[in-house]
Every structure is written in structure tokens, then in C-alpha cells.
N, C-alpha and C. Protein backbone atom coordinates (compact mmCIF):
# COMPACT_ATOMS: atom_id res chain seq x y z
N UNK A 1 11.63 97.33 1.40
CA UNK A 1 11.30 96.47 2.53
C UNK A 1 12.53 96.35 3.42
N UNK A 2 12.34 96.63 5.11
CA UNK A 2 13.51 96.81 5.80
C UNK A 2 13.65 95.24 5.93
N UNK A 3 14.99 94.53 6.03
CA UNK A 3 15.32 93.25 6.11
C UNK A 3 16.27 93.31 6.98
N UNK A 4 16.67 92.59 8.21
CA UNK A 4 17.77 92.57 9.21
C UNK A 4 18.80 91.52 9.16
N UNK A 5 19.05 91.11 8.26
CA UNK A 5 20.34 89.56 7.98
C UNK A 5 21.26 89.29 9.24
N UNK A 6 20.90 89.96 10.27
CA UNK A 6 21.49 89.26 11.35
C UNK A 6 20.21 88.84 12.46
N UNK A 7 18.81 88.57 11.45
CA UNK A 7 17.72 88.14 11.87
C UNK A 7 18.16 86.30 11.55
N UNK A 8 17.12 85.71 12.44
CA UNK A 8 17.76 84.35 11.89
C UNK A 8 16.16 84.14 11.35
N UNK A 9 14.83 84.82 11.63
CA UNK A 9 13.54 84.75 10.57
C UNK A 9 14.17 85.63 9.37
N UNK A 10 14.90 86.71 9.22
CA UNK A 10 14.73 87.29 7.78
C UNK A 10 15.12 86.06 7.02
N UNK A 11 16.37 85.24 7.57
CA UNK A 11 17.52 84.76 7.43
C UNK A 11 16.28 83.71 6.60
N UNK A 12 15.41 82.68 7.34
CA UNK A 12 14.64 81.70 7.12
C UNK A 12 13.83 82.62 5.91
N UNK A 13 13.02 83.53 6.10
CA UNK A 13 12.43 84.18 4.99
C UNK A 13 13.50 84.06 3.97
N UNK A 14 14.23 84.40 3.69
CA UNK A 14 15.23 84.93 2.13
C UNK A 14 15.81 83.33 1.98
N UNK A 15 15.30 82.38 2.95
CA UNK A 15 16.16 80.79 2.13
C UNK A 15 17.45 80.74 2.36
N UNK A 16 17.65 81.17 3.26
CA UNK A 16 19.35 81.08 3.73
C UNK A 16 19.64 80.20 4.79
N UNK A 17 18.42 80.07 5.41
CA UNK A 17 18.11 78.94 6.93
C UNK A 17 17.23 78.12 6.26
N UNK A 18 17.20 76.85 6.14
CA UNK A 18 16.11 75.81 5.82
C UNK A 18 14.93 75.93 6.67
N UNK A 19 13.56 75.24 6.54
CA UNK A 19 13.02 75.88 6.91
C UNK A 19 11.78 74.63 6.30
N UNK A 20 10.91 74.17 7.07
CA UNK A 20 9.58 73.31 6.01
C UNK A 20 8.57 74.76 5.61
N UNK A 21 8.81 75.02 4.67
CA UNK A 21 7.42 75.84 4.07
C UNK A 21 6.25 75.44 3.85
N UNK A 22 5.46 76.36 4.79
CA UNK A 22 3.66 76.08 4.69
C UNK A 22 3.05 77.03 3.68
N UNK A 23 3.23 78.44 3.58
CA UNK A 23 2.92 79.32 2.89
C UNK A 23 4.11 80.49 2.61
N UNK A 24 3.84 80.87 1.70
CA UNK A 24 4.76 81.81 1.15
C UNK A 24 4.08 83.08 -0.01
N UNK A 25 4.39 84.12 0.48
CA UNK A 25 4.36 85.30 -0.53
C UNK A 25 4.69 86.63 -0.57
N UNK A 26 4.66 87.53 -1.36
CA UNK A 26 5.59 88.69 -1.29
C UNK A 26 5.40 89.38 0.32
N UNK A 27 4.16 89.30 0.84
CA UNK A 27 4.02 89.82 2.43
C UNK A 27 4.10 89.07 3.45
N UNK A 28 4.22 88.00 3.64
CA UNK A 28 4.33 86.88 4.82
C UNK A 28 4.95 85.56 4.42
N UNK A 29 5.50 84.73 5.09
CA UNK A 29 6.23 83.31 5.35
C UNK A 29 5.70 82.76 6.50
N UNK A 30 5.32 81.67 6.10
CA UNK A 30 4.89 80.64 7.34
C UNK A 30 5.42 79.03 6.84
N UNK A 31 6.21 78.92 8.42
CA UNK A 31 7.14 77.41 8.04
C UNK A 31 6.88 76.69 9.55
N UNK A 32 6.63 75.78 9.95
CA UNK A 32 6.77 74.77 11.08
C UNK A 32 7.56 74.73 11.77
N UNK A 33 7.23 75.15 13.01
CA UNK A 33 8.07 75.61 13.95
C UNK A 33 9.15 73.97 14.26
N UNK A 34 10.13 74.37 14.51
CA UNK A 34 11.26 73.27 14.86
C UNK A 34 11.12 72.66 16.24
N UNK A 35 10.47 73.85 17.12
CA UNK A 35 10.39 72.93 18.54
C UNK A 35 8.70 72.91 18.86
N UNK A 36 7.98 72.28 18.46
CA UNK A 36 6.72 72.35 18.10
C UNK A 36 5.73 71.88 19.58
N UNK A 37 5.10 73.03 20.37
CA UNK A 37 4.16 72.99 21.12
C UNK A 37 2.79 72.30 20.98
N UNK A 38 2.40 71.96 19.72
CA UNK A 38 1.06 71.61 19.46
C UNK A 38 1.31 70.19 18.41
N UNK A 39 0.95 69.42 18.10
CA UNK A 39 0.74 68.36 16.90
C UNK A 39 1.08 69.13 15.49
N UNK A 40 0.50 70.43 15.43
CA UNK A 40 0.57 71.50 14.79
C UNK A 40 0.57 72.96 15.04
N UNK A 41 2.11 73.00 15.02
CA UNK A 41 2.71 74.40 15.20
C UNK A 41 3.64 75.03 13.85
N UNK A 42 2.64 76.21 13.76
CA UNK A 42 3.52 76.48 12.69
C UNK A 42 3.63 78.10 13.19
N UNK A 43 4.97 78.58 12.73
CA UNK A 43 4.58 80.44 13.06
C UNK A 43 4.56 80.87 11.37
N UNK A 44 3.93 82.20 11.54
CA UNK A 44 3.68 83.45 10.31
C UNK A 44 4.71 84.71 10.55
N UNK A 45 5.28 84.79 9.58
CA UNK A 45 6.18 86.12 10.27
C UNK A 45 6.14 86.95 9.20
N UNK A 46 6.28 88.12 9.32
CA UNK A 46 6.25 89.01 8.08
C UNK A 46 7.40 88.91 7.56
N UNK A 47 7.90 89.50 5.97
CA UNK A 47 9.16 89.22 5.23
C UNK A 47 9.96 90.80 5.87
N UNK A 48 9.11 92.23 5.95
CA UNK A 48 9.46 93.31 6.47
C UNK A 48 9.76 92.85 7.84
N UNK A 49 11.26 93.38 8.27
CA UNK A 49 11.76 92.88 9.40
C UNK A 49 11.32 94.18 10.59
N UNK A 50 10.32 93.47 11.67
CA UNK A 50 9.65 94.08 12.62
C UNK A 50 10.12 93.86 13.87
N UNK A 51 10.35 94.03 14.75
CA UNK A 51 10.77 93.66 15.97
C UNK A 51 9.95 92.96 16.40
N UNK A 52 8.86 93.45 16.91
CA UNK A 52 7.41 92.76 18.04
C UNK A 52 6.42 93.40 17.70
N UNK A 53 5.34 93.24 18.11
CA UNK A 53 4.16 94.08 17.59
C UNK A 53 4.11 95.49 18.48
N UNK A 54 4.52 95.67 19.61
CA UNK A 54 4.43 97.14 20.38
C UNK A 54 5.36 97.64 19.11
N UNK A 55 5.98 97.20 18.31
CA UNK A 55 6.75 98.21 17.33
C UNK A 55 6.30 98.86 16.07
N UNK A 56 4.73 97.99 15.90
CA UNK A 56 3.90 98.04 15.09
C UNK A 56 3.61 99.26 14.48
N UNK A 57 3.13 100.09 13.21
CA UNK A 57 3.00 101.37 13.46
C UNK A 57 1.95 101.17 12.68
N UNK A 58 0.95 102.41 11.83
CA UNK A 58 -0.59 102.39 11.38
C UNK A 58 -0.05 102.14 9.91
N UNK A 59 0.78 101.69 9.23
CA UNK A 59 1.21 101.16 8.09
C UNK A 59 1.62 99.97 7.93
N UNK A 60 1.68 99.38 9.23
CA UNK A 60 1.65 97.91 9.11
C UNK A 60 0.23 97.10 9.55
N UNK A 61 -0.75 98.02 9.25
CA UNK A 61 -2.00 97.38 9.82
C UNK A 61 -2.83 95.64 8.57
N UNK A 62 -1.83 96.28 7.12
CA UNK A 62 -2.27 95.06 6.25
C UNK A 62 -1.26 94.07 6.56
N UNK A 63 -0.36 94.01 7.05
CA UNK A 63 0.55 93.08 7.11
C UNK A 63 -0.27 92.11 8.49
N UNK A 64 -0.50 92.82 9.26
CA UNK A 64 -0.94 92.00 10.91
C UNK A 64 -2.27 91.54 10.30
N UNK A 65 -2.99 92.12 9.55
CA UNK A 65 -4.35 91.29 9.22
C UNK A 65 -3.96 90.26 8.16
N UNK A 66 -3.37 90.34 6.77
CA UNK A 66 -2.43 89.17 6.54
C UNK A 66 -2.01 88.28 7.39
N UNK A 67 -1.35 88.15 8.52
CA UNK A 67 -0.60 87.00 9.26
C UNK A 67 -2.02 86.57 9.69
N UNK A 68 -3.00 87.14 10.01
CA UNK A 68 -3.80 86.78 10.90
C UNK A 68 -4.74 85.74 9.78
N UNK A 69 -5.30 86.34 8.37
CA UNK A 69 -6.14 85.69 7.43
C UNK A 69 -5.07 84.41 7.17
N UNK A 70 -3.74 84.48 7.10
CA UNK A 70 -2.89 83.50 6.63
C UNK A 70 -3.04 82.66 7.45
N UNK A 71 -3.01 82.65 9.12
CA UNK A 71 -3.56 81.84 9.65
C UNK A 71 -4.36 81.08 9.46
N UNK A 72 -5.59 81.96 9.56
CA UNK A 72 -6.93 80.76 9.40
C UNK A 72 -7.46 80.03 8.01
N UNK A 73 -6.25 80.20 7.07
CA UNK A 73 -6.44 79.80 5.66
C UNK A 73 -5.76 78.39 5.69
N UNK A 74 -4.57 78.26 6.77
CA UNK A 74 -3.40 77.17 7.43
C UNK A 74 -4.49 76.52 7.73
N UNK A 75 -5.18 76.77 9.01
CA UNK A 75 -5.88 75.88 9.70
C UNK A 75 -6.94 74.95 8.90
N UNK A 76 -7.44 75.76 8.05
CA UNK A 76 -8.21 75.50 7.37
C UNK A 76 -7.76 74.39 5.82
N UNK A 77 -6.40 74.32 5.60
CA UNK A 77 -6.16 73.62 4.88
C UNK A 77 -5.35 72.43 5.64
N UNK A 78 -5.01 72.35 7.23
CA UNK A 78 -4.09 71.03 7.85
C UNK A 78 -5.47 70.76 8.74
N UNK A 79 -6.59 71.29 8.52
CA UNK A 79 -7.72 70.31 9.23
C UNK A 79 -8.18 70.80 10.63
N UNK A 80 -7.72 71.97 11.10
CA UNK A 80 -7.94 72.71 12.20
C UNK A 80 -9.45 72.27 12.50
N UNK A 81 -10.32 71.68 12.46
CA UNK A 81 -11.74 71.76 12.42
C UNK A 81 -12.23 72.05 13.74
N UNK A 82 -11.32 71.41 14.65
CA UNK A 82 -12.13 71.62 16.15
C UNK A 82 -11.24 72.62 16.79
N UNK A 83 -10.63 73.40 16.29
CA UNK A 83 -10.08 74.80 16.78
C UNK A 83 -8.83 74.91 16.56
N UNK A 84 -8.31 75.71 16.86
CA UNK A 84 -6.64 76.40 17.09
C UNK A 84 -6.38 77.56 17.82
N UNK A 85 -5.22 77.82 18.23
CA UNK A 85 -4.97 78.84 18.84
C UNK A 85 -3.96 79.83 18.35
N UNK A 86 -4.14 81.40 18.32
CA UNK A 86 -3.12 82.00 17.69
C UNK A 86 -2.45 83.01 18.76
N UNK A 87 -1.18 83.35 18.81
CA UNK A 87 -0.49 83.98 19.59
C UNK A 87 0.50 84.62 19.37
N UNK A 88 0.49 85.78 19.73
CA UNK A 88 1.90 86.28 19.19
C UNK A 88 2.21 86.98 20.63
N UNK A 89 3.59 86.56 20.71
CA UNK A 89 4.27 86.88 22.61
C UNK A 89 4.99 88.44 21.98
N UNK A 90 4.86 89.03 23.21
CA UNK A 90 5.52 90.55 22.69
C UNK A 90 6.68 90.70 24.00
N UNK A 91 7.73 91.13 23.72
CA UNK A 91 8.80 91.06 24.83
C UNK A 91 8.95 90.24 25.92
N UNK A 92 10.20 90.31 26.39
CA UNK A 92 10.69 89.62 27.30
C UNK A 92 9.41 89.00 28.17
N UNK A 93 8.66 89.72 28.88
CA UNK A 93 8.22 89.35 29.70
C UNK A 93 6.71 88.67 28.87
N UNK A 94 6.54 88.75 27.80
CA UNK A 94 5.48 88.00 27.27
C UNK A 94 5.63 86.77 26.69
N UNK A 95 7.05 86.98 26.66
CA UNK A 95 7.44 85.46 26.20
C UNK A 95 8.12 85.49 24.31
N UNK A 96 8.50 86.09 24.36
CA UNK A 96 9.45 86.80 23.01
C UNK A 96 11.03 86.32 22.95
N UNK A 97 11.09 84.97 22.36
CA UNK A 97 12.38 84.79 22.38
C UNK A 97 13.08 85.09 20.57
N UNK A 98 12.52 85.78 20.05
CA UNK A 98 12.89 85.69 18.50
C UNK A 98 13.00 87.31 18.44
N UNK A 99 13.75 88.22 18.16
CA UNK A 99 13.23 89.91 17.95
C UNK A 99 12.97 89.63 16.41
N UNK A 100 11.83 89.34 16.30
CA UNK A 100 11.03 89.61 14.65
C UNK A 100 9.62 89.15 15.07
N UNK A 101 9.10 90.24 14.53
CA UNK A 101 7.26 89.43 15.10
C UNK A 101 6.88 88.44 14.27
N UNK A 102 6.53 87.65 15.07
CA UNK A 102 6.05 86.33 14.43
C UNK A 102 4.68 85.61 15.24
N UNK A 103 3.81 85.06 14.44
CA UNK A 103 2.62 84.56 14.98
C UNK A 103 2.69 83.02 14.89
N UNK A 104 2.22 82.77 15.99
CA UNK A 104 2.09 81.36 16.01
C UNK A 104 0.79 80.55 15.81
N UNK A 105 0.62 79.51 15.11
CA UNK A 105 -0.92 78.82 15.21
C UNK A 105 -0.42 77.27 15.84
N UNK A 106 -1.73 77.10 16.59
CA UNK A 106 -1.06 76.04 17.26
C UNK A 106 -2.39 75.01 16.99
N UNK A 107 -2.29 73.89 17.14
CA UNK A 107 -3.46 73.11 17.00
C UNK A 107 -3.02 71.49 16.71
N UNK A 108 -4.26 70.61 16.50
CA UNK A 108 -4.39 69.37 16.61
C UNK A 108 -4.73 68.91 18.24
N UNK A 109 -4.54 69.87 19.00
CA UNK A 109 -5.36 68.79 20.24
C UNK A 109 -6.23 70.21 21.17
N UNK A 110 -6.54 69.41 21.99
CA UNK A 110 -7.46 70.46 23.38
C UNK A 110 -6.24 71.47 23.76
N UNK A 111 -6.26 73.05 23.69
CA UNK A 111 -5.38 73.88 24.46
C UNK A 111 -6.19 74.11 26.01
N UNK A 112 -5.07 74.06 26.80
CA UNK A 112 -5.39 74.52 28.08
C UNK A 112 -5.99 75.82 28.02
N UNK A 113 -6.64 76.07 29.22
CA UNK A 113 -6.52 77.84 29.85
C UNK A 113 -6.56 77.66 31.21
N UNK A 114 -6.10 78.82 31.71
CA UNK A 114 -4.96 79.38 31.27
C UNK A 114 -3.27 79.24 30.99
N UNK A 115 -3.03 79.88 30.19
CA UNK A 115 -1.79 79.27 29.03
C UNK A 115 -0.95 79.17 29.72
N UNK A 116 -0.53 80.62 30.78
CA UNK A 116 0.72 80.03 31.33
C UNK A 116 1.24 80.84 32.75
């Protein structure tokens, strides 16, 4: 598994950065985001250190459906009932301030559209 230790998510994955843990396992980490957009924001990031998803290749197709089932397993256990939103920003101009792909679920109130 490629790991980047001058990642500050590998860094949070391997327990070297604190971190509130929501889920955890040998293919994904999901912890509560620190600057939190929603009532409930948490991101999913894979433990294999990825850049963004345009970096994605046809061998990481169980990992992106993982983040994605890990999601709605979250929502589904902090009460998501009347929806959530999931997002993952891809470069600069999408709104990518982390180089490690990471998904976000957002929820507890009404999301706007359009986002931004």
C-alpha cells in the first residue's frame, strides 16, 4: 500500500495526527472534519495514498465504492434520515485543498443548490 508521510491524511490515517474516529478499516478512515460545514461533517479517505480522483486508475474502483458504501453506512448510523450530501472536490479549481482524495458527507440540516 503506497503511503505519503508527508501527507497530513496518511499522517491522520497511521495515528500520528489525532483525529475523532468515525470508522476505521484495513481500506478506508473516516474522522470529523475539524472545520465542519454541516452539523455533520465528516470526510472518508482511503489509507492507499491517492492524490484526487482524476488520479484514480481501474484498480482503485473497490476502494471509491468503499468510501462511497462507508458513507451511507455513517449516515445511516448519526441519523442522516432526511438526507446528506456527498462530495469529493478534485483540484485546484474544484475546490481541493488536501492532495489525498478524500470524500466528504455532510448533513444534519437543508443543503443549498447550487453549492457554490
Amino acid at each position: 500500500m503506497l503511503v505519503s508521510m508527508d501527507c497530513i491524511f496518511c499522517k491522520i490515517a497511521a495515528g500520528e495526527i489525532p483525529s475523532k474516529q468515525l470508522y476505521s478499516d484495513e481500506a478506508v478512515y473516516a474522522f470529523a472534519d475539524i472545520d465542519p460545514k454541516a452539523p455533520f461533517h465528516a470526510l472518508i479517505i482511503p489509507r492507499e495514498h491517492l492524490t484526487s480522483l482524476a488520479d484514480a486508475a481501474e484498480h482503485h474502483k473497490a476502494v471509491l465504492g468503499h468510501m462511497h458504501y462507508t458513507a451511507a453506512e455513517l449516515a445511516r448510523k448519526h441519523g442522516l434520515d432526511n438526507g446528506y450530501r456527498v462530495v469529493i472536490n478534485t483540484g485546484a479549481d474544484g475546490g481541493q485543498t488536501v492532495s489525498h482524495l478524500h470524500l466528504h458527507l455532510l448533513g444534519g440540516r437543508l443543503m443549498a443548490w447550487p453549492p457554490g
